[in-house]
ModelCIF file with pLDDT and N, C-alpha, C, O atoms, coordinates in Angstrom:
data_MODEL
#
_entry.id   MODEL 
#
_entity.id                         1 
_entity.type                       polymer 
_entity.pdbx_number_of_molecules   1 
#
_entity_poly.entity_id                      1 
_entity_poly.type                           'polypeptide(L)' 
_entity_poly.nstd_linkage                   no 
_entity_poly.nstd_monomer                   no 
_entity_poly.pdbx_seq_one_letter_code       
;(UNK)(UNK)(UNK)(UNK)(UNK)(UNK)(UNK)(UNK)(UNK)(UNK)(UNK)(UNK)(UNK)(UNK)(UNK)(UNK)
(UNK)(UNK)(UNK)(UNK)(UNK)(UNK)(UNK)(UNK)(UNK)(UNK)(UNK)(UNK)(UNK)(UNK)
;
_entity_poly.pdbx_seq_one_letter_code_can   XXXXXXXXXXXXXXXXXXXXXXXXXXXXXX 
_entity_poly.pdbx_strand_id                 A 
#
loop_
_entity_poly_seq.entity_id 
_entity_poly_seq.num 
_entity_poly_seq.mon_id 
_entity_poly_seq.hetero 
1 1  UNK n 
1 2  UNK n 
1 3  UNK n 
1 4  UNK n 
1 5  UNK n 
1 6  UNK n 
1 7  UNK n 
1 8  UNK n 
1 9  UNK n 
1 10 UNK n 
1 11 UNK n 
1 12 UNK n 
1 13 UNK n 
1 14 UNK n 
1 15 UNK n 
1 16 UNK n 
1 17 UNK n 
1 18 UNK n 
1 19 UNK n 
1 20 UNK n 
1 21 UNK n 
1 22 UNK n 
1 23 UNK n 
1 24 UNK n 
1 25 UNK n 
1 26 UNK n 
1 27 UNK n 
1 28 UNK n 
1 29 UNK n 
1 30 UNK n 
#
_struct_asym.id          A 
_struct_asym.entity_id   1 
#
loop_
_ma_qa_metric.id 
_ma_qa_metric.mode 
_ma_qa_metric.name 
_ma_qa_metric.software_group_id 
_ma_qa_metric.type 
1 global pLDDT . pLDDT 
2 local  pLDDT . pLDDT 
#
_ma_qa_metric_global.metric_id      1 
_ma_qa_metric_global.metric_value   95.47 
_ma_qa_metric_global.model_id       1 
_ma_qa_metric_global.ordinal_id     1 
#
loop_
_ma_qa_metric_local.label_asym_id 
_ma_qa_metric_local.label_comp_id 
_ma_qa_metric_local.label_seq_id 
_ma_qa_metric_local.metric_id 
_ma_qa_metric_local.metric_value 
_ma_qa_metric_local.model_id 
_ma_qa_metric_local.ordinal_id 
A UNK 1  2 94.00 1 1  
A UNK 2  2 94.00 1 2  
A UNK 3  2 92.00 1 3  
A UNK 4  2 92.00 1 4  
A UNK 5  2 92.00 1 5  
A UNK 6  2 94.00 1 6  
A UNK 7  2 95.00 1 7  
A UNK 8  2 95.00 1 8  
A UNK 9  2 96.00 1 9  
A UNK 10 2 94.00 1 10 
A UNK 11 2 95.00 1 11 
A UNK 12 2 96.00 1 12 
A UNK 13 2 94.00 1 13 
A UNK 14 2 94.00 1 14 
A UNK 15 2 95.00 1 15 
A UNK 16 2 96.00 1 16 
A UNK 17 2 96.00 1 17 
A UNK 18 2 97.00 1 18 
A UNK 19 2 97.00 1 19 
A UNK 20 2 97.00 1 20 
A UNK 21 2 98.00 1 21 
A UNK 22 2 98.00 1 22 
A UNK 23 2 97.00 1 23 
A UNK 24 2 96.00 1 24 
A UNK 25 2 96.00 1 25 
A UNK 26 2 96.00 1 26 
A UNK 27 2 97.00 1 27 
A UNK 28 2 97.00 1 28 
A UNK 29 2 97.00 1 29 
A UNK 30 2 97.00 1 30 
#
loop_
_atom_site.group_PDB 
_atom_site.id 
_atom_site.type_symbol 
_atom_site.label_atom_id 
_atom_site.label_alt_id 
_atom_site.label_comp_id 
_atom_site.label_asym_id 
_atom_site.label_entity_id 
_atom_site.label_seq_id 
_atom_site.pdbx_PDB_ins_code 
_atom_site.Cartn_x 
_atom_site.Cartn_y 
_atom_site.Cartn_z 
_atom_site.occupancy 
_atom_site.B_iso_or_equiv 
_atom_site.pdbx_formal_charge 
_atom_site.auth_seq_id 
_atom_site.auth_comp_id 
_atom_site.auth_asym_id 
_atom_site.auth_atom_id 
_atom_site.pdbx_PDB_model_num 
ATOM 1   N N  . UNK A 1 1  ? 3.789  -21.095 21.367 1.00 94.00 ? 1  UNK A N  1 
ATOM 2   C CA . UNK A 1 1  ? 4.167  -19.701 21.103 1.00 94.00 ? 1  UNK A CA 1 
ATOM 3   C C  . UNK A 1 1  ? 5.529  -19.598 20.432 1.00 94.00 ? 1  UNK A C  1 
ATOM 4   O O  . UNK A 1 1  ? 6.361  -20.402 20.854 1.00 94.00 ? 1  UNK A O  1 
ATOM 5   N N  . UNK A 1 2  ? 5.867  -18.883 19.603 1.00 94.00 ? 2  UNK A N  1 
ATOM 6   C CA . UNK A 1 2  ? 6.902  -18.272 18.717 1.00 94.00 ? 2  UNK A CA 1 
ATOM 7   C C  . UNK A 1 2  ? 7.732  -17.084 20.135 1.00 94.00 ? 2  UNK A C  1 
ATOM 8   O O  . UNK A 1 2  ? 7.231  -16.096 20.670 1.00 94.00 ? 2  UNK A O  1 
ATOM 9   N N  . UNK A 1 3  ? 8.648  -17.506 20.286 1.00 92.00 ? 3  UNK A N  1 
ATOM 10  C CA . UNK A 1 3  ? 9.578  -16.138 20.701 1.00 92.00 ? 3  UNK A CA 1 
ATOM 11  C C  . UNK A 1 3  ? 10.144 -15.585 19.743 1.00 92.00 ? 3  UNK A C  1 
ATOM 12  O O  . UNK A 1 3  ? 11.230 -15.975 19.316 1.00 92.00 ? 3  UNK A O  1 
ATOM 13  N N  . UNK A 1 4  ? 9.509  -14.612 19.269 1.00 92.00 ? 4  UNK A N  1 
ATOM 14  C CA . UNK A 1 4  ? 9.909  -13.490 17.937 1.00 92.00 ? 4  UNK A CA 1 
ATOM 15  C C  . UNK A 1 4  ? 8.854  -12.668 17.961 1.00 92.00 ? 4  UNK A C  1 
ATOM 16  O O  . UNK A 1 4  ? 7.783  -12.988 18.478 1.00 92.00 ? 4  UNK A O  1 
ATOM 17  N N  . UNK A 1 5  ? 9.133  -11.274 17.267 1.00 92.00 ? 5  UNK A N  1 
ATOM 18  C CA . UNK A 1 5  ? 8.037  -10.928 16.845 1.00 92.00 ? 5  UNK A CA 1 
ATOM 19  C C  . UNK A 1 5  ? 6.987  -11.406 16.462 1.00 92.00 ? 5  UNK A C  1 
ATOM 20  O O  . UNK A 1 5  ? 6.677  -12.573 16.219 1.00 92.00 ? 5  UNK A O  1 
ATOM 21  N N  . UNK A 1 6  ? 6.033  -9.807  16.372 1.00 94.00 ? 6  UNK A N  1 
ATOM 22  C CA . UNK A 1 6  ? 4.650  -10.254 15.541 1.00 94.00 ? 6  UNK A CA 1 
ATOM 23  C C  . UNK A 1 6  ? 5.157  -9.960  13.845 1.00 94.00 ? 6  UNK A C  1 
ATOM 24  O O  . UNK A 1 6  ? 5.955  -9.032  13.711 1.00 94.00 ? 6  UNK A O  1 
ATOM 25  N N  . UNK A 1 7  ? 4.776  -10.623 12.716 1.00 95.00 ? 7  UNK A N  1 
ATOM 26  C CA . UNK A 1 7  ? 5.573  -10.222 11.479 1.00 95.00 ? 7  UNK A CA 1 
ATOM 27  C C  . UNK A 1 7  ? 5.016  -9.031  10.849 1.00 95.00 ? 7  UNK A C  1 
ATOM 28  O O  . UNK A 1 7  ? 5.664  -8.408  10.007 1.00 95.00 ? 7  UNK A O  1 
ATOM 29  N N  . UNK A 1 8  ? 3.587  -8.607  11.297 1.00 95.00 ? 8  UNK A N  1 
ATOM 30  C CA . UNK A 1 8  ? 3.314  -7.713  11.000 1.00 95.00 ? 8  UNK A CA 1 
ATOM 31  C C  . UNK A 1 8  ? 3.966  -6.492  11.102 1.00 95.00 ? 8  UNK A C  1 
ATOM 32  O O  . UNK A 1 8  ? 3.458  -5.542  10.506 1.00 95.00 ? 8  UNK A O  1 
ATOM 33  N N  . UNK A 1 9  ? 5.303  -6.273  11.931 1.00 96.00 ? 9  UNK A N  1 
ATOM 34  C CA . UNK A 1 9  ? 6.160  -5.226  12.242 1.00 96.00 ? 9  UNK A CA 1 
ATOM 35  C C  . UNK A 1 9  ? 7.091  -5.416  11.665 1.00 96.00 ? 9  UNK A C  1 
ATOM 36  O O  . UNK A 1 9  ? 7.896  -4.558  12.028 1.00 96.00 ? 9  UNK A O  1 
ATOM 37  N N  . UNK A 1 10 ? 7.682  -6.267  10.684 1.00 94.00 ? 10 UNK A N  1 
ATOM 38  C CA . UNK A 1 10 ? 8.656  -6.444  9.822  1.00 94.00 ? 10 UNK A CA 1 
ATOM 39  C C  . UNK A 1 10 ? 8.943  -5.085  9.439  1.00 94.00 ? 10 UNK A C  1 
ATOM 40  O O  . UNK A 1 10 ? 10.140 -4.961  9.701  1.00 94.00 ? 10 UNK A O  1 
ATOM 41  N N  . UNK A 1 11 ? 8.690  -4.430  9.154  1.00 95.00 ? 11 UNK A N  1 
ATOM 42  C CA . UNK A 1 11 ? 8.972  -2.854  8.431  1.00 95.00 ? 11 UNK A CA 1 
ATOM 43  C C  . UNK A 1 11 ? 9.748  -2.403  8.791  1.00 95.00 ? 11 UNK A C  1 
ATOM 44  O O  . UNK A 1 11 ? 10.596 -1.946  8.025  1.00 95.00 ? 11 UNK A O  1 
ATOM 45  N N  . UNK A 1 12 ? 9.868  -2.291  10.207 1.00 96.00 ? 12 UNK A N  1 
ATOM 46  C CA . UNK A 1 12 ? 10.528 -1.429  11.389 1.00 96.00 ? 12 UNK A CA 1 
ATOM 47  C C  . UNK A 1 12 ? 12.451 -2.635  10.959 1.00 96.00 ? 12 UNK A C  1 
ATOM 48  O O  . UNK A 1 12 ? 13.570 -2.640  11.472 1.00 96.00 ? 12 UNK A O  1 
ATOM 49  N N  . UNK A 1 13 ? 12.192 -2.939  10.505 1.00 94.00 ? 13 UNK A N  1 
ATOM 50  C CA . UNK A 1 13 ? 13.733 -3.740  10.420 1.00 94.00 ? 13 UNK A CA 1 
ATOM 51  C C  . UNK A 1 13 ? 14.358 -3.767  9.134  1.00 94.00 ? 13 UNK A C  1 
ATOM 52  O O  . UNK A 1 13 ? 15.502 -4.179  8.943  1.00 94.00 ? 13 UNK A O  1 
ATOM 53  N N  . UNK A 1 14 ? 13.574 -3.313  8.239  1.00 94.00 ? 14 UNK A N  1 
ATOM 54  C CA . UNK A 1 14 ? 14.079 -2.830  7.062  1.00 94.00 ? 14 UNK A CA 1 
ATOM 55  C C  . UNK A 1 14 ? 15.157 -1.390  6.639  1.00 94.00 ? 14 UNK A C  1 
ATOM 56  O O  . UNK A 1 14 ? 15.661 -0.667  7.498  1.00 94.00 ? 14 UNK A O  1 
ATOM 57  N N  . UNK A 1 15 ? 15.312 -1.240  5.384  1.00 95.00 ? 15 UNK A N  1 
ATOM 58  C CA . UNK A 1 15 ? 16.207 0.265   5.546  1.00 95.00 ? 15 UNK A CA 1 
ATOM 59  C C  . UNK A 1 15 ? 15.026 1.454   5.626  1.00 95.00 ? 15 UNK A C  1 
ATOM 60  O O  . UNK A 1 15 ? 15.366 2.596   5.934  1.00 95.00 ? 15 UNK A O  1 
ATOM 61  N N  . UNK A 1 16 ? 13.903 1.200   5.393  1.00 96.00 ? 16 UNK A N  1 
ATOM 62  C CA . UNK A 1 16 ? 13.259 2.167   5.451  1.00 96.00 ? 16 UNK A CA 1 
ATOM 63  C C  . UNK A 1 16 ? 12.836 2.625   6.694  1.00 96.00 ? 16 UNK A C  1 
ATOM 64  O O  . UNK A 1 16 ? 12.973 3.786   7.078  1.00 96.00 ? 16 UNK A O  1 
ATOM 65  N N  . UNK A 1 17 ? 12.208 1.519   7.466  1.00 96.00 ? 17 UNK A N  1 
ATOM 66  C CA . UNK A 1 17 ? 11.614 1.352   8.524  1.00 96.00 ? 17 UNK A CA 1 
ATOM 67  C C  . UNK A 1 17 ? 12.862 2.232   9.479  1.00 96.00 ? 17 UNK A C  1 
ATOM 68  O O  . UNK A 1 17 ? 12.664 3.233   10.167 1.00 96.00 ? 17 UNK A O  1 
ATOM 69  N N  . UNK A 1 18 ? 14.146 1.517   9.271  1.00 97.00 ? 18 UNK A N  1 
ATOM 70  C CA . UNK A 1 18 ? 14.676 1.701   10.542 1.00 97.00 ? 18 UNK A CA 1 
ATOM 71  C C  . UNK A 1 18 ? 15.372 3.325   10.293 1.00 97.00 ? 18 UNK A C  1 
ATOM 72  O O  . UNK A 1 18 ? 15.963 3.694   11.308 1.00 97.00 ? 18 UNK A O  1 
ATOM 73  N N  . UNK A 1 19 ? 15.405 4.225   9.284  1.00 97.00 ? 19 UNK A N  1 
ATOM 74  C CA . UNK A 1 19 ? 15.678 5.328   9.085  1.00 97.00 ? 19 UNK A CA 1 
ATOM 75  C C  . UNK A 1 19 ? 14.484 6.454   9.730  1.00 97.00 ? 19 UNK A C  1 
ATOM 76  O O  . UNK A 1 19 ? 14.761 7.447   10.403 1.00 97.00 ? 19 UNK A O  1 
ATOM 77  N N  . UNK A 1 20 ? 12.957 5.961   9.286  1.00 97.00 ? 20 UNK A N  1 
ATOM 78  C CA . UNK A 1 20 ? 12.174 5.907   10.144 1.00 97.00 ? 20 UNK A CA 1 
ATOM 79  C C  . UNK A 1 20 ? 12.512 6.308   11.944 1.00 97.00 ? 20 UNK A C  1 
ATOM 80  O O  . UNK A 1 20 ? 12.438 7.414   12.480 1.00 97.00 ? 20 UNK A O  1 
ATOM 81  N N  . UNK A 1 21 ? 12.936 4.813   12.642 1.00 98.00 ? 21 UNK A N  1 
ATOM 82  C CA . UNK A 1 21 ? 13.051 4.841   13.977 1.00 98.00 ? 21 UNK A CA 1 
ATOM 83  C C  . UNK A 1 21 ? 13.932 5.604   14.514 1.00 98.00 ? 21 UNK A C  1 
ATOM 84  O O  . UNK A 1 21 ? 13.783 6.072   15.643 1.00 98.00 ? 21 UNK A O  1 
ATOM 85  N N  . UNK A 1 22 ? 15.527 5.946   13.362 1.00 98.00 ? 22 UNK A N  1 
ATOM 86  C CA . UNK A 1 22 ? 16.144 6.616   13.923 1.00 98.00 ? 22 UNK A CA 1 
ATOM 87  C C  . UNK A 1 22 ? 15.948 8.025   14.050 1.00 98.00 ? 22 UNK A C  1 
ATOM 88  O O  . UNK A 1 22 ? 16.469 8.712   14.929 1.00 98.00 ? 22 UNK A O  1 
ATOM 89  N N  . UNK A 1 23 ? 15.184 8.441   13.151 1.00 97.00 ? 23 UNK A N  1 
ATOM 90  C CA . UNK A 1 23 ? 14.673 9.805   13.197 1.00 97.00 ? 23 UNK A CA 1 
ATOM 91  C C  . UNK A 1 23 ? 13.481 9.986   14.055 1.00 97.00 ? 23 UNK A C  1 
ATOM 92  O O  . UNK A 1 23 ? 13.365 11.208  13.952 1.00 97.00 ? 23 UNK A O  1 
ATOM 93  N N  . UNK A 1 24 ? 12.590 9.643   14.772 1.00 96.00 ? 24 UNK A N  1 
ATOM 94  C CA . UNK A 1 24 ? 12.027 9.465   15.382 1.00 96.00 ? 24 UNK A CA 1 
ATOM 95  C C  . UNK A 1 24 ? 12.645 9.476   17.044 1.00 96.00 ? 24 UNK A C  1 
ATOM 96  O O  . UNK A 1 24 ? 12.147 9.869   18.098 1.00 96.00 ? 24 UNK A O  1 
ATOM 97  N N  . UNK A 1 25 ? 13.629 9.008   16.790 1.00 96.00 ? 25 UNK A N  1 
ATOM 98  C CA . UNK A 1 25 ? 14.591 8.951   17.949 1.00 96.00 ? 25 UNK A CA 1 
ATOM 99  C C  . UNK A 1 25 ? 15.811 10.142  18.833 1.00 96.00 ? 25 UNK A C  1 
ATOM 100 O O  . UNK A 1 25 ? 16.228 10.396  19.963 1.00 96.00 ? 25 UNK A O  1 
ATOM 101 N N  . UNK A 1 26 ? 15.976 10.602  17.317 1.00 96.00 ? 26 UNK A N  1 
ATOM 102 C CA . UNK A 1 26 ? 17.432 11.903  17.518 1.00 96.00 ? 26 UNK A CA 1 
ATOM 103 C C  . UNK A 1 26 ? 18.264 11.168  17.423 1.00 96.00 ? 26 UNK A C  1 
ATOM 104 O O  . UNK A 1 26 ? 19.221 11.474  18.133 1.00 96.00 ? 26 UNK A O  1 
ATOM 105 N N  . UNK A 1 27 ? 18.415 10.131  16.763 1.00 97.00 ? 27 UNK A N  1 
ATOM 106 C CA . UNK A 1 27 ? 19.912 9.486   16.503 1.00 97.00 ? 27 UNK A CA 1 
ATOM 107 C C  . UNK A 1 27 ? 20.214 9.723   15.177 1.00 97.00 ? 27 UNK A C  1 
ATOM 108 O O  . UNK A 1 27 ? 19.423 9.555   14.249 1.00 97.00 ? 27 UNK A O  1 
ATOM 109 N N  . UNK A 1 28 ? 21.625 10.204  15.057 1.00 97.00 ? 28 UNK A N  1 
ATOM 110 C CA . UNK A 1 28 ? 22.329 10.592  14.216 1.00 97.00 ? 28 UNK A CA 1 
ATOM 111 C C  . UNK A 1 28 ? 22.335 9.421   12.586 1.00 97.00 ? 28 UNK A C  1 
ATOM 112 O O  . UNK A 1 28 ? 22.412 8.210   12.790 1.00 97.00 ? 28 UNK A O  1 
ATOM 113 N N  . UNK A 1 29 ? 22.289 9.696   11.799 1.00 97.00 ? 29 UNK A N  1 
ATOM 114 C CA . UNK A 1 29 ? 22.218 8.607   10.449 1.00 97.00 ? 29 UNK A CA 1 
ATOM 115 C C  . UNK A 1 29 ? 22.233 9.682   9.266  1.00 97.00 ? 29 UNK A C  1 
ATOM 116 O O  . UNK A 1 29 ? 21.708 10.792  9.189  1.00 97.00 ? 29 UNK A O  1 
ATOM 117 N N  . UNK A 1 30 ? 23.303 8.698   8.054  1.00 97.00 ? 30 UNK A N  1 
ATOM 118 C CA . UNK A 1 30 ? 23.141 9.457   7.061  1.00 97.00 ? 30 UNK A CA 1 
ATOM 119 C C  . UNK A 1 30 ? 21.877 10.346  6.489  1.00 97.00 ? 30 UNK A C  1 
ATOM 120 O O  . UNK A 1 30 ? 22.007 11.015  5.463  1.00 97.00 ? 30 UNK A O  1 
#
């Protein structure tokens, strides 16, 4: 087994992805 993600969720760690999570969230970001 790999301790890491699955890579299929790579997205979520990108700039897109994670502008995404923060809005999703209520956290403040440009």
């Amino acid at each position: 087994p790999l301790l890491a993600l699955d890579p299929d969720l790579l997205y979520w760690g990108t700039k897109a992805g994670s502008r995404q999570i923060f809005s999703d969230c209520g956290i403040p970001h440009p």
